[in-house]
C-alpha atoms as a PDB file:
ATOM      1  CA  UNK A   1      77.333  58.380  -5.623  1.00  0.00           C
ATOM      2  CA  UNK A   2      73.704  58.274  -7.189  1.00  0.00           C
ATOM      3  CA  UNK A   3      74.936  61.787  -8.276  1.00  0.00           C
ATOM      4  CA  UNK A   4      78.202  61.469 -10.545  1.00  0.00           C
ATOM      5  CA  UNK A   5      76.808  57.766 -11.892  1.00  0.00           C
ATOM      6  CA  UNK A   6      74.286  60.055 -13.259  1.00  0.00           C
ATOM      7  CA  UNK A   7      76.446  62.065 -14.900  1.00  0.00           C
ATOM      8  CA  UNK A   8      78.761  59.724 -16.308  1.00  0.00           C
ATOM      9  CA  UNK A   9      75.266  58.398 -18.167  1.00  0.00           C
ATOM     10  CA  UNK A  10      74.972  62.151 -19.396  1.00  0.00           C
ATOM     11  CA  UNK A  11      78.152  62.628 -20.542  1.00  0.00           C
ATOM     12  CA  UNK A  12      78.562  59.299 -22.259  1.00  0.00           C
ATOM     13  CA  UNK A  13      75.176  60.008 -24.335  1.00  0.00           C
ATOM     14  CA  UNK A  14      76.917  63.150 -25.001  1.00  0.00           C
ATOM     15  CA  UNK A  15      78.515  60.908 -27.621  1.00  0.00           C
ATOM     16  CA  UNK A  16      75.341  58.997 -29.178  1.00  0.00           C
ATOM     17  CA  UNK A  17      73.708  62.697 -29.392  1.00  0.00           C
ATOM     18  CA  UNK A  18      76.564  63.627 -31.194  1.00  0.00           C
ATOM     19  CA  UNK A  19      75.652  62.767 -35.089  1.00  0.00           C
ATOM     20  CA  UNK A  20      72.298  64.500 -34.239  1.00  0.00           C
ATOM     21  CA  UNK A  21      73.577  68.003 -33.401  1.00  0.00           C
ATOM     22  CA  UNK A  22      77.186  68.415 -32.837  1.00  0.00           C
ATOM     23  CA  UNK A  23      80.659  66.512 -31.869  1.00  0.00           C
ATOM     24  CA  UNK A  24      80.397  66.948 -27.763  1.00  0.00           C
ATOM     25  CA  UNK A  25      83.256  66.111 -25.215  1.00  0.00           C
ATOM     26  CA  UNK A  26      82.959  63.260 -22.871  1.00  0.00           C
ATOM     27  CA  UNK A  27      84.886  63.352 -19.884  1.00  0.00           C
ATOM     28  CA  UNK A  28      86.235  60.329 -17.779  1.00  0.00           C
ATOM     29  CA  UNK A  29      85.797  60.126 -14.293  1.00  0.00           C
ATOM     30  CA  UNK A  30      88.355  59.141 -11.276  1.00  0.00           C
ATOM     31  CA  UNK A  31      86.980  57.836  -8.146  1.00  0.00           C
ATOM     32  CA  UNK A  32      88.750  56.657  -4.980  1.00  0.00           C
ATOM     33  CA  UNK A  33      90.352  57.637  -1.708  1.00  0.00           C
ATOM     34  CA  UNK A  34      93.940  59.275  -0.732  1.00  0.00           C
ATOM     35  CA  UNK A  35      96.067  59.332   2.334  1.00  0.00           C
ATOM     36  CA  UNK A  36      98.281  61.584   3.486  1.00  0.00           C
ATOM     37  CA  UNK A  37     101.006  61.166   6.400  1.00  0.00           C
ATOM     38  CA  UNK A  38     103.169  64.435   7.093  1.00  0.00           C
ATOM     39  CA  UNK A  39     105.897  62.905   9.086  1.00  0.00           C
ATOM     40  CA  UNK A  40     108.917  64.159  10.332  1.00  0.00           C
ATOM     41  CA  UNK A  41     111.050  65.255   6.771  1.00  0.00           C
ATOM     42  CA  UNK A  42     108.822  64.406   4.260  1.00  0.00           C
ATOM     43  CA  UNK A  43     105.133  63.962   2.944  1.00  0.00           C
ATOM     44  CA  UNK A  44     103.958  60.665   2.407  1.00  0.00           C
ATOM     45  CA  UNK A  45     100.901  60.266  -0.182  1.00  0.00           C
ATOM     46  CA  UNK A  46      98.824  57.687  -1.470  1.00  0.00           C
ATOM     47  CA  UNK A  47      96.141  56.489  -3.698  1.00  0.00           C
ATOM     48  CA  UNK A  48      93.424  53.984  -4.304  1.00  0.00           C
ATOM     49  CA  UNK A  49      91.407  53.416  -6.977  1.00  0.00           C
ATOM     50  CA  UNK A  50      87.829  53.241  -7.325  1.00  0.00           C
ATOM     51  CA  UNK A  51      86.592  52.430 -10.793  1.00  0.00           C
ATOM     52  CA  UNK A  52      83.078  54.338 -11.056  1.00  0.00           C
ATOM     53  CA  UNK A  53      82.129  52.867 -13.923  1.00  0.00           C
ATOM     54  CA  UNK A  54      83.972  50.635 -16.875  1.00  0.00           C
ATOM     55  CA  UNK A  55      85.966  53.957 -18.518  1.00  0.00           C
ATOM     56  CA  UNK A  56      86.896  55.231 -15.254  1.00  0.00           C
ATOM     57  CA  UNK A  57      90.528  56.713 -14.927  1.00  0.00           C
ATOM     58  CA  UNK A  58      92.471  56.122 -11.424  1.00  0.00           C
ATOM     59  CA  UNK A  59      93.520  58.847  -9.757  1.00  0.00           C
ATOM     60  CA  UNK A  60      96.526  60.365 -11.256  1.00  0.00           C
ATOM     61  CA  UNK A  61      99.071  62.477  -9.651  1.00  0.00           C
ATOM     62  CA  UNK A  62     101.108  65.123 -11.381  1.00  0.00           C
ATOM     63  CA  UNK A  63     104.030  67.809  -9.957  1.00  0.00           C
ATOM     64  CA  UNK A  64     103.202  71.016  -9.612  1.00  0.00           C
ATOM     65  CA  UNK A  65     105.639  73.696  -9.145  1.00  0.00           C
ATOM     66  CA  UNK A  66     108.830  73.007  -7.396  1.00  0.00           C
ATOM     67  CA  UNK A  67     107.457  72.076  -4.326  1.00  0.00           C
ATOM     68  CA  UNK A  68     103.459  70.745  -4.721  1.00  0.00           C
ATOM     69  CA  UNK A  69     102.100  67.429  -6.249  1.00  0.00           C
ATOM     70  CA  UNK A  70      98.023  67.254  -6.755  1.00  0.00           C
ATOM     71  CA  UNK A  71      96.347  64.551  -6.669  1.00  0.00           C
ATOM     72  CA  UNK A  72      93.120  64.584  -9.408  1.00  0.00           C
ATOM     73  CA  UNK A  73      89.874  63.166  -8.647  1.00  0.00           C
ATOM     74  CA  UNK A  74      86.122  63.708 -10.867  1.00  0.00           C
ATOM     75  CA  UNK A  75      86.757  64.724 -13.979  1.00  0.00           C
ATOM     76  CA  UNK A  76      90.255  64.463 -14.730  1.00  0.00           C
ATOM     77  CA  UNK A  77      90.290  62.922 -18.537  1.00  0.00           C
ATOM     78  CA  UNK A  78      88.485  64.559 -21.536  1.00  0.00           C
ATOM     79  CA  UNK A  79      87.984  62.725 -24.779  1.00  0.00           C
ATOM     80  CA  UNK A  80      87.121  65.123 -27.619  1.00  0.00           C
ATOM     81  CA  UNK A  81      85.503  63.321 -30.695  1.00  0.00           C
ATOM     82  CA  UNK A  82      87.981  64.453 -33.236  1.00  0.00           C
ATOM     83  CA  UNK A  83      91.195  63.932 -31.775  1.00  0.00           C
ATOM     84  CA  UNK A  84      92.697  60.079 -31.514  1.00  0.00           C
ATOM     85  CA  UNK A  85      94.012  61.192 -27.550  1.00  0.00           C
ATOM     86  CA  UNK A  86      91.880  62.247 -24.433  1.00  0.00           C
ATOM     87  CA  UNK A  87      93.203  65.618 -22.722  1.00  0.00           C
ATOM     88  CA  UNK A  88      94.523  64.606 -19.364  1.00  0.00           C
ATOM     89  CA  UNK A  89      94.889  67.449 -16.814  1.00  0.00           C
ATOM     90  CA  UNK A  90      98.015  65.797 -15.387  1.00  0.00           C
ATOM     91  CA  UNK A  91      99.740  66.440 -18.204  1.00  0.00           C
ATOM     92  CA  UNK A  92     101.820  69.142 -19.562  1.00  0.00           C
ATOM     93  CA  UNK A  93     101.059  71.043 -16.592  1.00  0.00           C
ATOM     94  CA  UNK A  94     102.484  74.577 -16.793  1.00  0.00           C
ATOM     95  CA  UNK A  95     104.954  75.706 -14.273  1.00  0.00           C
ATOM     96  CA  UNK A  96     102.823  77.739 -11.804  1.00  0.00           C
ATOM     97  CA  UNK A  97     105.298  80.341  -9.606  1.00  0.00           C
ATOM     98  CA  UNK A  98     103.659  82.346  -6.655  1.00  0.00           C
ATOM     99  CA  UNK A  99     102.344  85.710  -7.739  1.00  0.00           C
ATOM    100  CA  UNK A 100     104.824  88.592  -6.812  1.00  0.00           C
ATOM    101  CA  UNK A 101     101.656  90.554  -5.734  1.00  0.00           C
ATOM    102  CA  UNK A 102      99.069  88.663  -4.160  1.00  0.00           C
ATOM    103  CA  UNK A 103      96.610  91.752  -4.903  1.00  0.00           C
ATOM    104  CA  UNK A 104      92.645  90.260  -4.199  1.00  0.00           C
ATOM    105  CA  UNK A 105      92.037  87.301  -3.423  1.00  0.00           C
ATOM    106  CA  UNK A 106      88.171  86.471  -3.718  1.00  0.00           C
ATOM    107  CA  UNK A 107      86.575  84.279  -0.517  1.00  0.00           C
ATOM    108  CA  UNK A 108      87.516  80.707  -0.583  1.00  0.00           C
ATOM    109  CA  UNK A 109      90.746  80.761  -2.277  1.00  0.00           C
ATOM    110  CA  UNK A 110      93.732  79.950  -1.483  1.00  0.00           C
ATOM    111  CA  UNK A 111      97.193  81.717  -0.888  1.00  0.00           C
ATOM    112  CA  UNK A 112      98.969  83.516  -3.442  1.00  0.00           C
ATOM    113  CA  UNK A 113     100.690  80.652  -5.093  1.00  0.00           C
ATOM    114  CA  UNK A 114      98.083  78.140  -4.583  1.00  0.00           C
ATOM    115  CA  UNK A 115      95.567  80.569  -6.022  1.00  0.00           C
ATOM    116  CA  UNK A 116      97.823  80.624  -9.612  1.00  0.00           C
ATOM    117  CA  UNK A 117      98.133  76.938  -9.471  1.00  0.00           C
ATOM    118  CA  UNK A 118      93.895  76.649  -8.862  1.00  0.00           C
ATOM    119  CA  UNK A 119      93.537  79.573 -11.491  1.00  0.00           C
ATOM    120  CA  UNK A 120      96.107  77.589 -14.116  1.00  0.00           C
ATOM    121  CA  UNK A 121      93.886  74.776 -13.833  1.00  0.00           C
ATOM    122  CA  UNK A 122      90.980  76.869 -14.480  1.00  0.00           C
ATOM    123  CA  UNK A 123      91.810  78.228 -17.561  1.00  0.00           C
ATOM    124  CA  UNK A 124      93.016  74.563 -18.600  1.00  0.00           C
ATOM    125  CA  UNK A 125      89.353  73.336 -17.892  1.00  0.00           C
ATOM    126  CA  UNK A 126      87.138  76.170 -19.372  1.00  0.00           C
ATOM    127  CA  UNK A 127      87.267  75.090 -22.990  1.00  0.00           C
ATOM    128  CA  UNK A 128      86.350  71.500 -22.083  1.00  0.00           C
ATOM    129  CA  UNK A 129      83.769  72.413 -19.887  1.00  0.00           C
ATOM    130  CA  UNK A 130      82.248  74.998 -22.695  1.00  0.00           C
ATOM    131  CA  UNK A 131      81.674  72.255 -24.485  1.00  0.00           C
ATOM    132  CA  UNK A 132      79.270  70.329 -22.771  1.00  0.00           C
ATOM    133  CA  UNK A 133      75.911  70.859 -23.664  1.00  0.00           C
ATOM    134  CA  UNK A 134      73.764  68.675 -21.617  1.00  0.00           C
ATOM    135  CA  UNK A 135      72.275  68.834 -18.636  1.00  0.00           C
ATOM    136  CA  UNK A 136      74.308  67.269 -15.955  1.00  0.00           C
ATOM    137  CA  UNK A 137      73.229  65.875 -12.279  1.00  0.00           C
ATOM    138  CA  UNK A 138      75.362  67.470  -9.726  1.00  0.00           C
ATOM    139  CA  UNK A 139      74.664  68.886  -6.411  1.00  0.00           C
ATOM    140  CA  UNK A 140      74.837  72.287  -5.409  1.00  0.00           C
ATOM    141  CA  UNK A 141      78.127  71.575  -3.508  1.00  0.00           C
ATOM    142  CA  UNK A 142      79.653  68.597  -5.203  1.00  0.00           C
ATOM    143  CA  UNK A 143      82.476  69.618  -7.592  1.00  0.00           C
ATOM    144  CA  UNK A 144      83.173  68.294 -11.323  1.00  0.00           C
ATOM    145  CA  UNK A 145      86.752  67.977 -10.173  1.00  0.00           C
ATOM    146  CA  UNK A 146      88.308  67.799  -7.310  1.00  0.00           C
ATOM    147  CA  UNK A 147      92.464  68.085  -6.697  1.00  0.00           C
ATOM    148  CA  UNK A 148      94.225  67.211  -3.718  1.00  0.00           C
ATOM    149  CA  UNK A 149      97.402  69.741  -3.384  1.00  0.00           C
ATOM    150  CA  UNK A 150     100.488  68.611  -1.040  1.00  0.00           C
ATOM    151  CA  UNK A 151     103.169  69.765  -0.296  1.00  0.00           C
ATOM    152  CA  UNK A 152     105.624  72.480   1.537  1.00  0.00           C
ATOM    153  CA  UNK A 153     104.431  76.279   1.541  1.00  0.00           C
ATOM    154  CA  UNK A 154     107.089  79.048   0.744  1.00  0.00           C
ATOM    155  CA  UNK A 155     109.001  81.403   3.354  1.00  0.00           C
ATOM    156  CA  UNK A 156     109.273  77.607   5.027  1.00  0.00           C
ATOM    157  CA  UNK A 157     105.900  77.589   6.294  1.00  0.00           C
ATOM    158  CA  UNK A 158     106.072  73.693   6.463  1.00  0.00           C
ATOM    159  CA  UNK A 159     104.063  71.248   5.044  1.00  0.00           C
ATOM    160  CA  UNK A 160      99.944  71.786   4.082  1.00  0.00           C
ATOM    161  CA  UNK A 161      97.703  70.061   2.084  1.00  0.00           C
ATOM    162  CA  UNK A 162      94.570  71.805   0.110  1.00  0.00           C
ATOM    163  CA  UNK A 163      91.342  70.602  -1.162  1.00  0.00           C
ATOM    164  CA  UNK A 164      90.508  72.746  -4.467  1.00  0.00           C
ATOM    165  CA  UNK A 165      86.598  71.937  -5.734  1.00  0.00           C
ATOM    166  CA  UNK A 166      86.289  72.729  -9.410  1.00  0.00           C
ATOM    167  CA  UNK A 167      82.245  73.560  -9.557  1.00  0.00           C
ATOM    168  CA  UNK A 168      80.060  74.227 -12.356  1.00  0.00           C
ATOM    169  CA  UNK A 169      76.867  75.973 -13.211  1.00  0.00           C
ATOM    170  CA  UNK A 170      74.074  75.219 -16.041  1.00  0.00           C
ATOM    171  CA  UNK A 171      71.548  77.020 -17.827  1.00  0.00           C
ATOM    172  CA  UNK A 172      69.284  76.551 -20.350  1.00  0.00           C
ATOM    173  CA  UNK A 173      69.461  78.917 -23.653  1.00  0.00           C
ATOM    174  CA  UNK A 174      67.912  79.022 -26.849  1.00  0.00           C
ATOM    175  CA  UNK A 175      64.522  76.933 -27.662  1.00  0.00           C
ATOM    176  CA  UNK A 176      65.878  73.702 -27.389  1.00  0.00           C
ATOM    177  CA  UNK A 177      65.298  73.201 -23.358  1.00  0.00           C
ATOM    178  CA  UNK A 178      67.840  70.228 -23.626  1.00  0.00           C
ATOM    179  CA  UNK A 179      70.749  72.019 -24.775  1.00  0.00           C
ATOM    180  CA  UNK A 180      72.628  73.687 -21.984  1.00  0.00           C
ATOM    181  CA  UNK A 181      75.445  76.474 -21.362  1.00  0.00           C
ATOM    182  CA  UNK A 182      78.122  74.625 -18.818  1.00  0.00           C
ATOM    183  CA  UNK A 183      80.227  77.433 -17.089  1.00  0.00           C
ATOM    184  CA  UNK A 184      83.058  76.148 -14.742  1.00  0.00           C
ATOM    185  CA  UNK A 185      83.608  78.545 -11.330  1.00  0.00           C
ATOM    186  CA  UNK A 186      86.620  79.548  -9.405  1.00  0.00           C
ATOM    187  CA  UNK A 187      88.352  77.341  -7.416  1.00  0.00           C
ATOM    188  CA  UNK A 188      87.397  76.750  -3.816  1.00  0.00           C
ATOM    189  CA  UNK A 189      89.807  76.238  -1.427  1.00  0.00           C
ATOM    190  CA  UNK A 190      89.725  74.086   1.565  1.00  0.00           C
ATOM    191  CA  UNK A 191      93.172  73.502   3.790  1.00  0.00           C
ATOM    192  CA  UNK A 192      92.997  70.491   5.705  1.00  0.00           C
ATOM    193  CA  UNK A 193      96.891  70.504   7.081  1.00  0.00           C
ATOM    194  CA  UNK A 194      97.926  71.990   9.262  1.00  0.00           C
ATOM    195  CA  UNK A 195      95.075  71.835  11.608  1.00  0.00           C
ATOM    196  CA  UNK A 196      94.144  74.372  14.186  1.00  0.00           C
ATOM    197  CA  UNK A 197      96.647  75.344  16.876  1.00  0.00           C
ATOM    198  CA  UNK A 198      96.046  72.385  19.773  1.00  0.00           C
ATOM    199  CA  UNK A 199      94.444  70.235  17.177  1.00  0.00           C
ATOM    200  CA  UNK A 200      96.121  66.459  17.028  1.00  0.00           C
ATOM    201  CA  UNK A 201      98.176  66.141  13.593  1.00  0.00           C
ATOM    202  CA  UNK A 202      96.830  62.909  12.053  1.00  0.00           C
ATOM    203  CA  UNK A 203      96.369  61.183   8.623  1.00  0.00           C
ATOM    204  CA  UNK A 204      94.563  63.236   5.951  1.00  0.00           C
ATOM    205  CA  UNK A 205      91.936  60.945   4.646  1.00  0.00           C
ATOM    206  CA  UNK A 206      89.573  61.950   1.428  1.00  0.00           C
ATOM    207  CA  UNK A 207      87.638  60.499  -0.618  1.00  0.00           C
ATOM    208  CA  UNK A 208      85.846  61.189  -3.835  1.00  0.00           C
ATOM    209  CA  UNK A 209      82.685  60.764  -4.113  1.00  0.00           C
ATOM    210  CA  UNK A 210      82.361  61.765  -0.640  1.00  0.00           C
ATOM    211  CA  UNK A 211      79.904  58.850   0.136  1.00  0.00           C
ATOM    212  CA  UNK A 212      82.085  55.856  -0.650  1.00  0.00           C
ATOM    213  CA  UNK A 213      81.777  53.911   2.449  1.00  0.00           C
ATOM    214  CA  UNK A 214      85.303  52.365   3.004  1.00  0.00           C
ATOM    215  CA  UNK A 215      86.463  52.992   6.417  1.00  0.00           C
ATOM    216  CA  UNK A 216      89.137  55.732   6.684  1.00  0.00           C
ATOM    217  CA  UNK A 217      92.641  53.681   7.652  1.00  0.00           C
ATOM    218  CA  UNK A 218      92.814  55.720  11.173  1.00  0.00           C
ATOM    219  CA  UNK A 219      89.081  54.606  11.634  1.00  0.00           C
ATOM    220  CA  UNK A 220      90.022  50.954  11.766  1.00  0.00           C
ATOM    221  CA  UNK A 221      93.317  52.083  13.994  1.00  0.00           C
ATOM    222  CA  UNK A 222      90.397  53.042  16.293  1.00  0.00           C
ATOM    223  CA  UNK A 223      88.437  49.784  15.503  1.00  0.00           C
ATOM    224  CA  UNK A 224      91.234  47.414  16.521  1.00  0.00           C
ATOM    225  CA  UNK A 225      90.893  45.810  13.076  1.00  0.00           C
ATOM    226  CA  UNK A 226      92.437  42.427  13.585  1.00  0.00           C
ATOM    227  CA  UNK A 227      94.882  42.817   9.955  1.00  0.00           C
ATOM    228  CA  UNK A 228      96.037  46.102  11.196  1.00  0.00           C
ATOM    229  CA  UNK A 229      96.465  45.092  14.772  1.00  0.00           C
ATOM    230  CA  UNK A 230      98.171  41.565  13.108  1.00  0.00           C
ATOM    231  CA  UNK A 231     100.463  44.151  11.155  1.00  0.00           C
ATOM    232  CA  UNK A 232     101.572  46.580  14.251  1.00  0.00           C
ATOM    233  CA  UNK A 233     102.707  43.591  16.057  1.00  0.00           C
ATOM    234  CA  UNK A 234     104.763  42.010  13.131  1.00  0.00           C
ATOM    235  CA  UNK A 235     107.055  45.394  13.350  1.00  0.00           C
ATOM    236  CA  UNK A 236     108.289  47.726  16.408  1.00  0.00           C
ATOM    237  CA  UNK A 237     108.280  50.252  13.669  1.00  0.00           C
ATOM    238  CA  UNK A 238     105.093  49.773  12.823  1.00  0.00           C
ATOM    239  CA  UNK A 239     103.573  49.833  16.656  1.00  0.00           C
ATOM    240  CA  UNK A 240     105.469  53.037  16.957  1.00  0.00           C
ATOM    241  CA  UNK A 241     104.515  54.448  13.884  1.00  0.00           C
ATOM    242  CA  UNK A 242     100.309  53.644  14.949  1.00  0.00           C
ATOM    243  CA  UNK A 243     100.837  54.881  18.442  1.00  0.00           C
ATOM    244  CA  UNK A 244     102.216  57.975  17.144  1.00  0.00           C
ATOM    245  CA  UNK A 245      99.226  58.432  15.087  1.00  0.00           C
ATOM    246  CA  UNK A 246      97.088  57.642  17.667  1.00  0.00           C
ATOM    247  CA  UNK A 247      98.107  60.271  19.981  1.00  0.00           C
ATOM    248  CA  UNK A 248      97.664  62.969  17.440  1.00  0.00           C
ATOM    249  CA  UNK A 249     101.548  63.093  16.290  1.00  0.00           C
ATOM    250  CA  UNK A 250     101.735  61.898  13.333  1.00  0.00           C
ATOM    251  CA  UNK A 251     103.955  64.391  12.097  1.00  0.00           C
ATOM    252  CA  UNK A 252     106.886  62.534  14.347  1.00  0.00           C
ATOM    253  CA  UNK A 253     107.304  59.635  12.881  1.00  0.00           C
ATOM    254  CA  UNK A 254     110.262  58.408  10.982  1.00  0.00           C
ATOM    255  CA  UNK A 255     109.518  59.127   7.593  1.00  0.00           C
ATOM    256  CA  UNK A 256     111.390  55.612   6.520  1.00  0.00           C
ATOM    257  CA  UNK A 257     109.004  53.623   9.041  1.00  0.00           C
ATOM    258  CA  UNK A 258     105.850  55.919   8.133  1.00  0.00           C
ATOM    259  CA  UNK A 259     106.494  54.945   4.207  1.00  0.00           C
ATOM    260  CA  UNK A 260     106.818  51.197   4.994  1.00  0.00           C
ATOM    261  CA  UNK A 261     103.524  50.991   7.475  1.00  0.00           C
ATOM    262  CA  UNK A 262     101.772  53.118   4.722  1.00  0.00           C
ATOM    263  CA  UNK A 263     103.102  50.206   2.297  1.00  0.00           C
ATOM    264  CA  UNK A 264     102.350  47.368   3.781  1.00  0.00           C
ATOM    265  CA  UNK A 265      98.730  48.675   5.296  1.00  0.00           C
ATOM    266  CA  UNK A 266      97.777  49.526   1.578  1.00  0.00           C
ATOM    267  CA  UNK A 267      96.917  46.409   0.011  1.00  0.00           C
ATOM    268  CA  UNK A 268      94.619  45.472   3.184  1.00  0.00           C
ATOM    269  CA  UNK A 269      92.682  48.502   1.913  1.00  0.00           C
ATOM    270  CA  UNK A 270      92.602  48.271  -1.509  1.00  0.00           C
ATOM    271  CA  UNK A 271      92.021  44.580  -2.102  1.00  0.00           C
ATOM    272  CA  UNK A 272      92.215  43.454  -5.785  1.00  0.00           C
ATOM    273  CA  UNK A 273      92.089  47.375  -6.488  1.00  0.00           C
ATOM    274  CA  UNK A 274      94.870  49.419  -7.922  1.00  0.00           C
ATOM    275  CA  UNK A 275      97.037  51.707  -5.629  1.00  0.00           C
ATOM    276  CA  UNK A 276     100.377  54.148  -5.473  1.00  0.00           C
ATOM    277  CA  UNK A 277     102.388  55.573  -2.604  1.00  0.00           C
ATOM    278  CA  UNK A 278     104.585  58.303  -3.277  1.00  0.00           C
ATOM    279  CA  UNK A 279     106.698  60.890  -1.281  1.00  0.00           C
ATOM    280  CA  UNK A 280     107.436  64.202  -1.112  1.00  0.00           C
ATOM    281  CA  UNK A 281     110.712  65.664   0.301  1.00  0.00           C
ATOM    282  CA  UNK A 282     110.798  69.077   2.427  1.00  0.00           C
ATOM    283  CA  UNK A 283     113.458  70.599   0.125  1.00  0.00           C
ATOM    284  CA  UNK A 284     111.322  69.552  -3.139  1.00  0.00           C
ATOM    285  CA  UNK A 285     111.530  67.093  -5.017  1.00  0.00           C
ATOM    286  CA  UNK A 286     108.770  63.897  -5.496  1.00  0.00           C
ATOM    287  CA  UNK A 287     109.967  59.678  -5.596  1.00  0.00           C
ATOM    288  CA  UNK A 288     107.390  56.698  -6.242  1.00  0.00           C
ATOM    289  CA  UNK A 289     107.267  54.200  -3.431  1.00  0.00           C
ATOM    290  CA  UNK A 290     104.913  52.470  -5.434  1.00  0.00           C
ATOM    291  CA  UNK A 291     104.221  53.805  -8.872  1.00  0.00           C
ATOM    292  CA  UNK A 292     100.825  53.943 -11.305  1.00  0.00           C
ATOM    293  CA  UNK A 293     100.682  50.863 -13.225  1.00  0.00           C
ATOM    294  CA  UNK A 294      99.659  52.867 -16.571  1.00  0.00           C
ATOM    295  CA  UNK A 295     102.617  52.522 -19.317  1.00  0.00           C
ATOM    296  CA  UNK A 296     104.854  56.098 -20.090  1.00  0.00           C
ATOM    297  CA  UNK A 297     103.871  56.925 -23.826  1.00  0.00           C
ATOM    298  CA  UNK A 298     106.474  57.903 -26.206  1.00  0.00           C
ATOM    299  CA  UNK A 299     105.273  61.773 -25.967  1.00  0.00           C
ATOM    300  CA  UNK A 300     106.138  61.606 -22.692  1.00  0.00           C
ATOM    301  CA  UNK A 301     109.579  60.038 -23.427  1.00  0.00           C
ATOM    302  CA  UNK A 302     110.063  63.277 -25.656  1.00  0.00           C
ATOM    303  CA  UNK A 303     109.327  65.652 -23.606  1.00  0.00           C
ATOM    304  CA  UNK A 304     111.666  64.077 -20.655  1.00  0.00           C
ATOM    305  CA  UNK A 305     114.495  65.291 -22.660  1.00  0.00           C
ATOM    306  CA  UNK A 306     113.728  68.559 -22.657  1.00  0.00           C
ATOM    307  CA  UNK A 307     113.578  68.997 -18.905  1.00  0.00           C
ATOM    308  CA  UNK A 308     116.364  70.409 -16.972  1.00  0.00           C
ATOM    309  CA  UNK A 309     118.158  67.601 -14.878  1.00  0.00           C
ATOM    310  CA  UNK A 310     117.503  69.225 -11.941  1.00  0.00           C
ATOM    311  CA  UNK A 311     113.684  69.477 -12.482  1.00  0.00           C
ATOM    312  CA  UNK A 312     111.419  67.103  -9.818  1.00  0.00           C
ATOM    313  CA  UNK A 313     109.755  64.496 -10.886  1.00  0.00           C
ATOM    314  CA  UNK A 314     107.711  61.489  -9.653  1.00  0.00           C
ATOM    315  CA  UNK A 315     108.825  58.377 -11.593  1.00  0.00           C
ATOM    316  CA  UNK A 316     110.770  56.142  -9.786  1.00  0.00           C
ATOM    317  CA  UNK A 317     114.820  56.418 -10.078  1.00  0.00           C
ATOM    318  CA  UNK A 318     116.317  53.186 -11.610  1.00  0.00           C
ATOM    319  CA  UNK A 319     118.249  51.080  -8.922  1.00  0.00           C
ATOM    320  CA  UNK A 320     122.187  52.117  -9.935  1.00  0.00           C
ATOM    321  CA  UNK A 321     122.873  48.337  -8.746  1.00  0.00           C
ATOM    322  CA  UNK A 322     120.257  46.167  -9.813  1.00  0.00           C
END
């Protein structure tokens, strides 16, 4: 934590420094935790804020592909001095297709498609990145941004989810020892679903930073916390749903009863905190359950029309009887 609330201080004096040498970027950081519940026919995700400091962006989900959502954490928002709009990486992401041949595939990455999608988002962050000049407090290990992919792998592999760590390396050039070269890496990829063969298929539980010290929703399964053991017993559904968990087969439950535990557990977790629950269906396809609270600008609007109706999308379908 000590880590990235150092960096936000470097990268917002990126902005003071500016007038002294040159216009510098300043990115925005997005903190919090995500769950993820494969049940039976779909994926069930959610978010939950936590601000890291008072220009912090929530985390922000976007679809990627037919059949893949991410989930962005770190630096996901870039304001550049001369332009009015920060550069969100959740937008006006391209349409990513799985590489007819795979070819090499350096250590750590991903599978072919995965590895276009991680290598997409590369390219998208190596101009910001070039631009910061600063020296900036990471760790050896921790990433400058960090994306959660879910969803259903081709040939119908079934569902997986992937950690992809966006790191960076510094060095100093020139005589000025404060002004640095900032050179983003290749994506490295992690998968965390399925597990191993014999392993127990349970919730997927992240959080970023890493040391955030809210208790993972299956740890306080394990915990007997009183609101979630209040909230099992208010619904056979729900008892069902924990036991299932519980034994390591989570991927049985009712995707209907999975979505409405996930719901109603939520706001124990979050508190006054902002969070979203979304789903994503085995044929493709993404719905809100309980969608971001940040307003659709009118850019947005414009592009909607140009999208095919068949394309997936994640905002929630208006009720056809209200």
């Amino acid at each position: 934590m000590r880590s990235l609330i150092l960096l936000l201080v470097a990268l917002s004096l990126t902005v003071l420094r500016a007038s002294a040498q040159e216009d510098e970027i300043v990115a925005n950081l997005a903190g919090g935790r995500v769950i993820i519940h494969v049940a039976q026919d779909a994926i069930l995700f959610a978010a939950i804020d936590h601000p890291l400091e008072a220009k912090s962006v929530p985390p922000r989900v976007a679809a990627i592909g037919n059949s893949h959502i991410g989930i962005f954490f770190g630096a996901s928002e870039w304001q550049i001095p001369a332009q009015p709009r920060p550069v969100r990486l959740d937008r006006d992401i391209q349409d990513v297709r799985p590489l007819e041949t795979p070819g090499y595939r350096p250590p750590g990455s991903g599978e072919a498609d995965l590895d276009a999608m991680g290598v997409a988002f590369l390219e998208k962050l190596r101009p910001l990145v070039s631009q910061l000049h600063h020296k900036i407090d990471l760790k050896p290990d921790e990433p400058l941004l960090e994306i959660v992919l879910v969803g259903y792998a081709p040939q119908d592999y079934g569902p997986e989810v992937w950690l992809v760590d966006y790191n960076v390396e510094q060095e100093s050039v020139g005589v000025k020892s404060d002004y640095w070269q900032t050179h983003i890496l290749r994506p490295r990829f992690t998968q965390l679903y399925p597990p191993e063969k014999h392993q127990p298929k349970t919730l997927v539980e992240l959080r970023f930073p890493a040391d955030l010290r809210e208790i993972p929703l299956t740890g306080l399964i394990q915990q007997n916390d009183p609101r979630l053991v209040r909230l099992r017993s208010s619904d056979a559904r729900f008892s069902k749903v924990v036991e299932q968990i519980e034994r390591g087969q989570a991927n049985k439950s009712n995707s209907q009863d999975a979505a409405d535990f996930l719901r109603a557990a939520l706001p124990l977790l979050a508190g006054d905190t902002h969070f979203i629950e979304g789903e994503v269906g085995e044929r493709g396809g993404f719905d809100w359950i309980v969608p971001p609270e940040e307003p659709r600008e009118k850019e947005q609007r414009a592009e909607d029309k140009e999208r095919p109706p068949e394309a997936p999308t994640l905002r929630r379908k208006p009720n056809p009887n209200p």
